[in-house]
N, C-alpha and C. Protein backbone atom coordinates (compact mmCIF):
# COMPACT_ATOMS: atom_id res chain seq x y z
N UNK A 1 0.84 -1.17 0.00
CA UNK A 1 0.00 0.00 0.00
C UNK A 1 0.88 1.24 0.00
N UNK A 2 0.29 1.96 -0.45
CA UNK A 2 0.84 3.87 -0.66
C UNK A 2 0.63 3.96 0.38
N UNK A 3 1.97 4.76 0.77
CA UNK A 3 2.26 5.52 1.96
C UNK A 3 0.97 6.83 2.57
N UNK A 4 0.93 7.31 1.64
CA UNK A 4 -0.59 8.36 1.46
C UNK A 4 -1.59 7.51 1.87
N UNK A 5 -2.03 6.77 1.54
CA UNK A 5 -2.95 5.92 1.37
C UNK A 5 -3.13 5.23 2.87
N UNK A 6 -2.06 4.77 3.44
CA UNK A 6 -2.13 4.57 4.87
C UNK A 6 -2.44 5.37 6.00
N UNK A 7 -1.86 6.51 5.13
CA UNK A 7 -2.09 7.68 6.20
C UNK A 7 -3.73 8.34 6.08
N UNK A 8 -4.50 7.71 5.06
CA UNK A 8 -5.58 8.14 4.90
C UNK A 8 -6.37 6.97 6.22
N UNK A 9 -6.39 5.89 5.88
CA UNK A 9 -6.85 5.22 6.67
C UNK A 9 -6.42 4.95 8.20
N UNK A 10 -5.40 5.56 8.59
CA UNK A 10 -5.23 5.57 9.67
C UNK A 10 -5.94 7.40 10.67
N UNK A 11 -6.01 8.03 9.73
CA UNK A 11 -6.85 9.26 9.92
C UNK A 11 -8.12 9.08 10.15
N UNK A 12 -8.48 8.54 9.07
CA UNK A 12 -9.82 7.77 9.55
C UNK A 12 -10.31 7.21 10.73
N UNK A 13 -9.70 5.58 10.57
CA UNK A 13 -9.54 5.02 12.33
C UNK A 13 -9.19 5.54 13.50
N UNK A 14 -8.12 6.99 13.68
CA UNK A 14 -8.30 7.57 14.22
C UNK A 14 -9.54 8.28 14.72
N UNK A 15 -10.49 9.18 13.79
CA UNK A 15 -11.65 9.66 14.15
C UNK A 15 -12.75 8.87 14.32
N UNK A 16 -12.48 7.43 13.74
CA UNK A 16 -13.35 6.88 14.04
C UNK A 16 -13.26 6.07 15.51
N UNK A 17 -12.16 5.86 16.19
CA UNK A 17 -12.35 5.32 17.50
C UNK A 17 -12.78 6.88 18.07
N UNK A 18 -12.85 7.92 18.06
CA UNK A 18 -13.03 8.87 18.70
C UNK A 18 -14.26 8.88 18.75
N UNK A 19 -15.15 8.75 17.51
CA UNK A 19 -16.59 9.23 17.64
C UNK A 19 -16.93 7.59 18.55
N UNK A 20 -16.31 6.69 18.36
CA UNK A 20 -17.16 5.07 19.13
C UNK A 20 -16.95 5.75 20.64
N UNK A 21 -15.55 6.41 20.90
CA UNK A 21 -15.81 6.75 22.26
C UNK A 21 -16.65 7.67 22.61
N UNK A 22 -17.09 8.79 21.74
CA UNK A 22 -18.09 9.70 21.98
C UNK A 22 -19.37 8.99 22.03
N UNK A 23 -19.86 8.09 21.45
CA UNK A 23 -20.94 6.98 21.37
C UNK A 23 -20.84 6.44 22.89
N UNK A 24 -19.70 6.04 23.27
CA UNK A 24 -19.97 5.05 24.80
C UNK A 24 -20.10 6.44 26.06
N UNK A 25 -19.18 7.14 25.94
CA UNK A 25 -20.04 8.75 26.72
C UNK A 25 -21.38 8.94 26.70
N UNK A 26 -21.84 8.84 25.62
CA UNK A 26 -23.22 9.18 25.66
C UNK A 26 -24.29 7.82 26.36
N UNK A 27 -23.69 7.15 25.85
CA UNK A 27 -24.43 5.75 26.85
C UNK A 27 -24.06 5.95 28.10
N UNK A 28 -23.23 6.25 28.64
CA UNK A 28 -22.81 5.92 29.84
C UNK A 28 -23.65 7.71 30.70
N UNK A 29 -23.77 8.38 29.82
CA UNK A 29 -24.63 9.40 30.43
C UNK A 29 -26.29 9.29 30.45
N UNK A 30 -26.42 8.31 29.44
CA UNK A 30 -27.77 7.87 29.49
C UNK A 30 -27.91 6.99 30.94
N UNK A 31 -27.37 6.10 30.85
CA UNK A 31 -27.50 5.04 32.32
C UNK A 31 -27.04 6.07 33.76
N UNK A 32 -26.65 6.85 33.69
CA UNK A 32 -26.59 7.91 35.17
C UNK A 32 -27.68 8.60 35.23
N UNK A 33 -27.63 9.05 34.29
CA UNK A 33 -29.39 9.74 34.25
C UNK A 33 -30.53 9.45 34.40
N UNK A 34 -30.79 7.80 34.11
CA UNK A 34 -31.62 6.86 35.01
C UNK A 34 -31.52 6.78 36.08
N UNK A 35 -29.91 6.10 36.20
CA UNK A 35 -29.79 6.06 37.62
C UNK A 35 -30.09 6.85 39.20
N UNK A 36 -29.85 8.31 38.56
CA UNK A 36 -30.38 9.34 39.30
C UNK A 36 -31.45 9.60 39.36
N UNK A 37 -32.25 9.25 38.31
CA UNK A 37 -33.77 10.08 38.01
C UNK A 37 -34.52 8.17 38.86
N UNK A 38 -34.07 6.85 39.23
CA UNK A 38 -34.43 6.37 40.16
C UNK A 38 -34.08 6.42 41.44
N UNK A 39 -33.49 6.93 41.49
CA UNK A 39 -32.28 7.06 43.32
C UNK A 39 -31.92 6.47 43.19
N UNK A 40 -31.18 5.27 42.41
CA UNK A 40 -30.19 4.25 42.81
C UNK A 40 -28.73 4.59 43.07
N UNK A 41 -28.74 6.38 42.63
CA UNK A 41 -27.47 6.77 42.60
C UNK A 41 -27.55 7.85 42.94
N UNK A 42 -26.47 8.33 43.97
CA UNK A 42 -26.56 9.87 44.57
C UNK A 42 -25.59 11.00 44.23
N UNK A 43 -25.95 11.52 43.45
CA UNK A 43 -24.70 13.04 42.86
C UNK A 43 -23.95 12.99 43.74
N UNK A 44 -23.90 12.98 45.17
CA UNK A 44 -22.82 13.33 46.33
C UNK A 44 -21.94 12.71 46.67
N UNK A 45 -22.56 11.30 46.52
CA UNK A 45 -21.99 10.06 46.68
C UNK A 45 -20.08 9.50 45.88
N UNK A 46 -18.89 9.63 46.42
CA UNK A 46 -18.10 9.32 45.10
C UNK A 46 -18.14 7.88 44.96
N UNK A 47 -17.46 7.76 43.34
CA UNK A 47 -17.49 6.87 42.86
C UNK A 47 -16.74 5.77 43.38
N UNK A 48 -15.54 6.33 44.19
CA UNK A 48 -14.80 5.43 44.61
C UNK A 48 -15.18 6.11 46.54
N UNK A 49 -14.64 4.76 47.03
CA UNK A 49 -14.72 5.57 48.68
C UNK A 49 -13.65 5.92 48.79
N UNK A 50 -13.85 7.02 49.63
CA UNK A 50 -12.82 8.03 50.07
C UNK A 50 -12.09 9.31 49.03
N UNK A 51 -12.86 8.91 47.71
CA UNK A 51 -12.02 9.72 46.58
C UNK A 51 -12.86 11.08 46.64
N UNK A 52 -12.39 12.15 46.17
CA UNK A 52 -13.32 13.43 46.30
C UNK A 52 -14.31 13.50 44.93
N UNK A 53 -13.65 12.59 44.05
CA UNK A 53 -14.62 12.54 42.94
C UNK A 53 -15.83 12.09 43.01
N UNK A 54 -16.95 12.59 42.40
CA UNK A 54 -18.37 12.33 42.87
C UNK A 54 -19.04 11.82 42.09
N UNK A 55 -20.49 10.67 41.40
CA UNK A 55 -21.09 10.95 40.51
C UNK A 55 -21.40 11.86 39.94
N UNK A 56 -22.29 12.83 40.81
CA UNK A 56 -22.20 14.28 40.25
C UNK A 56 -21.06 15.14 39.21
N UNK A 57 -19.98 14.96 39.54
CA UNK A 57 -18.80 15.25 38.93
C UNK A 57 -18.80 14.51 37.85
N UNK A 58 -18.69 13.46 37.42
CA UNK A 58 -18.73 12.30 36.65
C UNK A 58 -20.22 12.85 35.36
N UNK A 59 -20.97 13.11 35.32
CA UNK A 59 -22.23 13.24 35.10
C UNK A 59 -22.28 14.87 34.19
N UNK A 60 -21.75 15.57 35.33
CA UNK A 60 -22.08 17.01 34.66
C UNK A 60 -20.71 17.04 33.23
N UNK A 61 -19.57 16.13 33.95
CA UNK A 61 -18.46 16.39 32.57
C UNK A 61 -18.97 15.77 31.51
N UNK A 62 -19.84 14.69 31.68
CA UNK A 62 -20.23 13.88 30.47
C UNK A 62 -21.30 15.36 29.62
N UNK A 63 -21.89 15.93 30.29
CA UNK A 63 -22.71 16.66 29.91
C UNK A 63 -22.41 17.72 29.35
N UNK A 64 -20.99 18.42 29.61
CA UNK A 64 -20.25 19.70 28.42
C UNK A 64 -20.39 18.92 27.34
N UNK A 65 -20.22 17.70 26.89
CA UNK A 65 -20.36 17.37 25.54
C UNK A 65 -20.95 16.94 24.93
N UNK A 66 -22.11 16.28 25.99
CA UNK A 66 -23.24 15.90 25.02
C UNK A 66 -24.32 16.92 24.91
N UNK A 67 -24.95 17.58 25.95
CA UNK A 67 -25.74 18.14 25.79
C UNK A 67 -25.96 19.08 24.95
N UNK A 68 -24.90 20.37 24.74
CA UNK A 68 -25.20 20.89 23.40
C UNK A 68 -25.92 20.13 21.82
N UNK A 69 -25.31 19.17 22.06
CA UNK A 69 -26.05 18.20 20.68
C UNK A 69 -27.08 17.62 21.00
N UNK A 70 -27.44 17.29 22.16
CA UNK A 70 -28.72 16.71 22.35
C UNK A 70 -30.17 18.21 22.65
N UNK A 71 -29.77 18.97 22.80
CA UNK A 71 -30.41 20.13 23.04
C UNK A 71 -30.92 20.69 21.37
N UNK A 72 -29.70 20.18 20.15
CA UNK A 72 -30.08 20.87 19.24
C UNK A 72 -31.12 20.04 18.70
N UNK A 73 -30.82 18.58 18.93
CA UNK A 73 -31.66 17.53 18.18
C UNK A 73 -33.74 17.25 19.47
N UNK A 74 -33.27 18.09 20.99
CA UNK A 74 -34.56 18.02 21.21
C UNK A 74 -35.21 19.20 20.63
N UNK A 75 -34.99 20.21 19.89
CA UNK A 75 -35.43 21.20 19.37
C UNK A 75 -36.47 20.37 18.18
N UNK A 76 -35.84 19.46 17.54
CA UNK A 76 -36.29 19.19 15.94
C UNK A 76 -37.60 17.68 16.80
N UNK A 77 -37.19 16.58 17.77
CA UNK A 77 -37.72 15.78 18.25
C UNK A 77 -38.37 16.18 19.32
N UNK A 78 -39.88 15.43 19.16
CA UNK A 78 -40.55 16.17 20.42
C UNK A 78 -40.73 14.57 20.96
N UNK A 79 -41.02 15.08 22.73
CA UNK A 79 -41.24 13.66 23.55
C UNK A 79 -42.41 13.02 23.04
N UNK A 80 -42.30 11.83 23.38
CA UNK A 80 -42.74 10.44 22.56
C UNK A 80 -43.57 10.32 24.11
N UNK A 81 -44.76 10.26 23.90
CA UNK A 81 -45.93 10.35 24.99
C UNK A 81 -45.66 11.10 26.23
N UNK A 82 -45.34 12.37 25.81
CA UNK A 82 -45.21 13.31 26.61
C UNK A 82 -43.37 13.69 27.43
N UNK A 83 -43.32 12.07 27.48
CA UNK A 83 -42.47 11.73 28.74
C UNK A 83 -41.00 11.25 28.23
N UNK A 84 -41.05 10.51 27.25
CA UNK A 84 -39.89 10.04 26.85
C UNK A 84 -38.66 10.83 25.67
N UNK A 85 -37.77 10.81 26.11
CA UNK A 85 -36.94 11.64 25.33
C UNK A 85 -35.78 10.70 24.39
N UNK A 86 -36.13 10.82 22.94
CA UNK A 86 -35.70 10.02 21.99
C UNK A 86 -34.33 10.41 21.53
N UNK A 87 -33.88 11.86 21.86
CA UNK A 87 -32.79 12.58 21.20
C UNK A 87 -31.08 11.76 21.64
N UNK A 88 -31.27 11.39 22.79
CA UNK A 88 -29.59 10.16 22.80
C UNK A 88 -29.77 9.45 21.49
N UNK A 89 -30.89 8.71 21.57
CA UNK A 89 -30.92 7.61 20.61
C UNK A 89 -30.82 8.14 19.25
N UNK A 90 -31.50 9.05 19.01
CA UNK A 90 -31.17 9.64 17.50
C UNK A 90 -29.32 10.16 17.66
N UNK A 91 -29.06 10.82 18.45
CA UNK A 91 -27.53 11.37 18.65
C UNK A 91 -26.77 10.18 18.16
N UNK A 92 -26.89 8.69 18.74
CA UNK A 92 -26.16 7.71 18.81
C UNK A 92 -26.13 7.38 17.22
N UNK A 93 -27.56 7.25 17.18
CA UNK A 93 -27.75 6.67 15.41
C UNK A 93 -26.73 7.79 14.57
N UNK A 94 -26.93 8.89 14.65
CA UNK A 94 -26.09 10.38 13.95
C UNK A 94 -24.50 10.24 14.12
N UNK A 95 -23.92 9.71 15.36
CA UNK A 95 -22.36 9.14 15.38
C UNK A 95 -22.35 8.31 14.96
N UNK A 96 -23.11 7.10 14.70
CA UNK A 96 -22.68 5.98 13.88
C UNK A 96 -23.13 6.48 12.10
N UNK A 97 -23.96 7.21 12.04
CA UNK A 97 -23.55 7.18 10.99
C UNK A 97 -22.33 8.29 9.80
N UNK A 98 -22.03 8.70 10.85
CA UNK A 98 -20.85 9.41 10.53
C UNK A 98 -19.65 9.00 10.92
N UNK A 99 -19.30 8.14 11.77
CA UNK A 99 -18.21 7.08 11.66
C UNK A 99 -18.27 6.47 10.71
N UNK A 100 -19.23 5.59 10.22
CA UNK A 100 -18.98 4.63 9.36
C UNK A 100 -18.88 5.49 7.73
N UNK A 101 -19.84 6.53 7.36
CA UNK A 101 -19.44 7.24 6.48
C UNK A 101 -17.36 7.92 6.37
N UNK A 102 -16.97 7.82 7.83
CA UNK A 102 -15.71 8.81 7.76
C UNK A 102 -14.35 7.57 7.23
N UNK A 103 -15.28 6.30 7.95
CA UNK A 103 -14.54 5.22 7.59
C UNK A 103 -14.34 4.76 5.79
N UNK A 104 -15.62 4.75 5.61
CA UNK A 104 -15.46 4.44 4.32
C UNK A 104 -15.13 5.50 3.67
N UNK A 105 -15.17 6.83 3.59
CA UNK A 105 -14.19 7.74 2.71
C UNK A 105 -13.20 7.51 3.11
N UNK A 106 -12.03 7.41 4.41
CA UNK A 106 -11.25 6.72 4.40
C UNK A 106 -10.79 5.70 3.42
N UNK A 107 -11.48 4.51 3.55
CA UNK A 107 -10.57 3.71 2.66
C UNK A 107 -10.90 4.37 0.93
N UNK A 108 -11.87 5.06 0.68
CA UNK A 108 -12.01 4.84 -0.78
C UNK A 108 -10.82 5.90 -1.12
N UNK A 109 -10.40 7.12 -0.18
CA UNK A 109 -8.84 7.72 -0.12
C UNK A 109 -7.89 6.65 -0.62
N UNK A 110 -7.90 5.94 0.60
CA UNK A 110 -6.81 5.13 0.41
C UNK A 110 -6.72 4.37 -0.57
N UNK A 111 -7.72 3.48 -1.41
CA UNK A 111 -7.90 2.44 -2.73
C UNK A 111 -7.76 3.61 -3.90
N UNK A 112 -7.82 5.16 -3.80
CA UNK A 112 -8.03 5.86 -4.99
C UNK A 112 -6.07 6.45 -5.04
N UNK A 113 -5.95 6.43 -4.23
CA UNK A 113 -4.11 7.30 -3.67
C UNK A 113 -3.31 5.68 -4.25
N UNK A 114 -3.84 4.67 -4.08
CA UNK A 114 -2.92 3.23 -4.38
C UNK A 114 -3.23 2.01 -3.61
N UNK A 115 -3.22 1.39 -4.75
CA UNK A 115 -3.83 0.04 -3.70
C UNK A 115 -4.88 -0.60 -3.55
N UNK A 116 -4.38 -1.93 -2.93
CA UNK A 116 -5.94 -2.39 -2.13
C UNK A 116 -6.04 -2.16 -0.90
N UNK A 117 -7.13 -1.72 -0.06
CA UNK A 117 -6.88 -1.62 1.62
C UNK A 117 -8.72 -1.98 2.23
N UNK A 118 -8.22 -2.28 3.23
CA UNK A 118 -9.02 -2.79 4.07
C UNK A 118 -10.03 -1.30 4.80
N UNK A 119 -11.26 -1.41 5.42
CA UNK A 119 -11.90 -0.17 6.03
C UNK A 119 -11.42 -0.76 7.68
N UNK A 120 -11.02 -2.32 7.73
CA UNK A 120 -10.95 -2.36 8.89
C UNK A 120 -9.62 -3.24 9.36
């Protein structure tokens, strides 16, 4: 494979483990947000004993980054019997499909610069 060509697909896989981790953030802010909104979990409470770090802490950082995007997408989605809020799940569907789009321009870089190459 072309040297170019590697470097295309490794650009790629780069952004693309980034957005899978932006994908598991957002899950993992979905399940606290249950968790809290049942009491099974207390903002005050830390995560570890004795550590000063808190759920709370844990929760609001997840939230500098998702919420702007989930705020733009509850604008366009309205709650689903009043109560339920669909916009993670659309967010999630919207990173996957822009990973897998970033992936495959990736490789078609890389197969058009030289070569055969793999997306994965």
């Amino acid at each position: 494979m072309n040297p170019i060509g590697g470097f295309f697909l490794i650009i790629a896989n780069f952004i693309s483990s980034l957005l899978s981790l932006y994908n598991f953030c957002i899950f993992i802010y979905i399940v606290l947000s249950w968790l809290f909104a049942m009491d099974m979990l207390q903002r005050h409470k830390p995560i570890i004993n004795g550590k000063r770090f808190k759920w709370g802490d844990l929760s609001n950082f997840l939230a500098r980054f998702i919420e702007p995007l989930l705020r733009r997408i509850r604008k366009k989605v309205p709650l689903v019997g009043g109560q339920l809020d669909l916009s993670p799940i659309v967010l999630i569907i919207g990173v996957a499909i822009v990973d897998y789009t970033i992936v495959y321009i990736g490789w078609k870089l890389a197969t058009l610069v030289g070569g055969s190459a793999s997306p994965y």
